[in-house]
C-alpha atoms as a PDB file:
ATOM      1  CA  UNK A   1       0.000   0.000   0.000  1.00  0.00           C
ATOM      2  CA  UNK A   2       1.213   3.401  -0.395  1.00  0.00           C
ATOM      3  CA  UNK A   3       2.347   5.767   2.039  1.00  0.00           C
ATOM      4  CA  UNK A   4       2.531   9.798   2.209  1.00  0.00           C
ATOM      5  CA  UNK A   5       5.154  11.610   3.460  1.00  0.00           C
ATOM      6  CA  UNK A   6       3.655  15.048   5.005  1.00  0.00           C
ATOM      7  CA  UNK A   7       5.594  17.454   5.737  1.00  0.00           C
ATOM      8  CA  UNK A   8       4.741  21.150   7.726  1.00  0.00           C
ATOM      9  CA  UNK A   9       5.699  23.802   5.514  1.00  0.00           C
ATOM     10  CA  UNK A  10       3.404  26.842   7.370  1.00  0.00           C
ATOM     11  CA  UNK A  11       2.616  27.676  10.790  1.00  0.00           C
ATOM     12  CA  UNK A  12      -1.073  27.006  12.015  1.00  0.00           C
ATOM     13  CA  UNK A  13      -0.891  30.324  13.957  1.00  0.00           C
ATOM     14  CA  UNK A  14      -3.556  32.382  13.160  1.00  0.00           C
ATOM     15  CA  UNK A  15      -5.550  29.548  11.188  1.00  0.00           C
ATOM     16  CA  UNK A  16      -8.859  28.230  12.280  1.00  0.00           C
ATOM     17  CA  UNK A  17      -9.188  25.777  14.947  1.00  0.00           C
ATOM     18  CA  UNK A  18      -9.858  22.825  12.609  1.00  0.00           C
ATOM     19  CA  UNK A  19      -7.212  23.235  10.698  1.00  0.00           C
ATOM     20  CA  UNK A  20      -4.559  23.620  14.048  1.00  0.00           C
ATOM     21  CA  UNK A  21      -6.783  20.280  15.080  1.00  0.00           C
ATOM     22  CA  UNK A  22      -6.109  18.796  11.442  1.00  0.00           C
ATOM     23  CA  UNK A  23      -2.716  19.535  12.167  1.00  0.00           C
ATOM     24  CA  UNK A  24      -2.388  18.173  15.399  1.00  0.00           C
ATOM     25  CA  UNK A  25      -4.111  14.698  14.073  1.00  0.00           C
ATOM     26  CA  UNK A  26      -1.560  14.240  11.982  1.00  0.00           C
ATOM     27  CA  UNK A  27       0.996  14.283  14.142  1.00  0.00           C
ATOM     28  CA  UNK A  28       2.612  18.004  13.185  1.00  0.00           C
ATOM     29  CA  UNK A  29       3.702  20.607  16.035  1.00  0.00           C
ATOM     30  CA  UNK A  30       6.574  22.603  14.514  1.00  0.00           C
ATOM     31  CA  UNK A  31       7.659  23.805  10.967  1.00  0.00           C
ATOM     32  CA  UNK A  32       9.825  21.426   8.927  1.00  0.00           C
ATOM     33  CA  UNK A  33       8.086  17.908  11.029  1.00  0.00           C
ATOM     34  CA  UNK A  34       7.394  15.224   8.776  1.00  0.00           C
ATOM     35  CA  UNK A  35       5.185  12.027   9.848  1.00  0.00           C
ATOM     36  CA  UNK A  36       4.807   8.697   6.916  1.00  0.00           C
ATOM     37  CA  UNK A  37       0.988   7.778   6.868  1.00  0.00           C
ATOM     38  CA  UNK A  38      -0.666   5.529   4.937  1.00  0.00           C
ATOM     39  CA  UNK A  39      -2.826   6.404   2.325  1.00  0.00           C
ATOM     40  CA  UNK A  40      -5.959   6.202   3.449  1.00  0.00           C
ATOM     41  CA  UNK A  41      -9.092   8.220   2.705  1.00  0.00           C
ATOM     42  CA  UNK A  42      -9.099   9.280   6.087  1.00  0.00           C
ATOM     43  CA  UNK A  43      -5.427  10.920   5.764  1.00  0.00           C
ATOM     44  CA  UNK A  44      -6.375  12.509   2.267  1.00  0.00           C
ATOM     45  CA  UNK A  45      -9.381  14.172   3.922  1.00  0.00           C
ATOM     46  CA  UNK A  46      -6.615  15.816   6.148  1.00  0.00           C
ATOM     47  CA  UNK A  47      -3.922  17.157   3.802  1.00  0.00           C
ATOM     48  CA  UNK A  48      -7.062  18.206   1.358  1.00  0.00           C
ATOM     49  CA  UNK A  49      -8.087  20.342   4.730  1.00  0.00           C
ATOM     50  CA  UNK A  50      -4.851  22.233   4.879  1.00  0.00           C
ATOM     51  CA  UNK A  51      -3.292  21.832   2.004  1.00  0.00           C
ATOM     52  CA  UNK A  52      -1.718  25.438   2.441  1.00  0.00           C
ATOM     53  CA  UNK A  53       0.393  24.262   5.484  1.00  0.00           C
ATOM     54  CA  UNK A  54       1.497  20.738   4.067  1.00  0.00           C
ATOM     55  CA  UNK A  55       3.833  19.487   1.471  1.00  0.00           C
ATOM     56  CA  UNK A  56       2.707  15.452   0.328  1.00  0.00           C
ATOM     57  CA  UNK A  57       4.996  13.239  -1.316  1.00  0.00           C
ATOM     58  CA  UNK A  58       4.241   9.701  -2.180  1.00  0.00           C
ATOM     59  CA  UNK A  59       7.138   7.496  -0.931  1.00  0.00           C
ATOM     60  CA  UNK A  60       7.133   3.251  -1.296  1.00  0.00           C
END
């Protein structure tokens, strides 16, 4: 199965609370963390929530 590689790019600061909370889920506190998920439509509903904050890669 594949797997995304998300990485925080922007601060939540000043965003709404469901996208800090989107944020949070995934496992991202600081600028420049990255967290391997699997691709599920679960974690796609996430990174299409902030996709201003995120970078995705697809990794094996």
């Amino acid at each position: 199965m594949a797997r995304l590689k998300v990485t925080q790019v922007r601060s939540g600061i000043g965003g709404k609370h469901n996208q800090r909370e989107t944020l949070r889920s995934l496992g991202l506190k600081r600028i420049g963390d990255v967290v391997v998920k699997e691709d599920r439509p679960e974690i796609r509903g996430m990174v299409n929530t902030i996709p201003h904050l995120i970078a995705v890669e697809e990794v094996e």
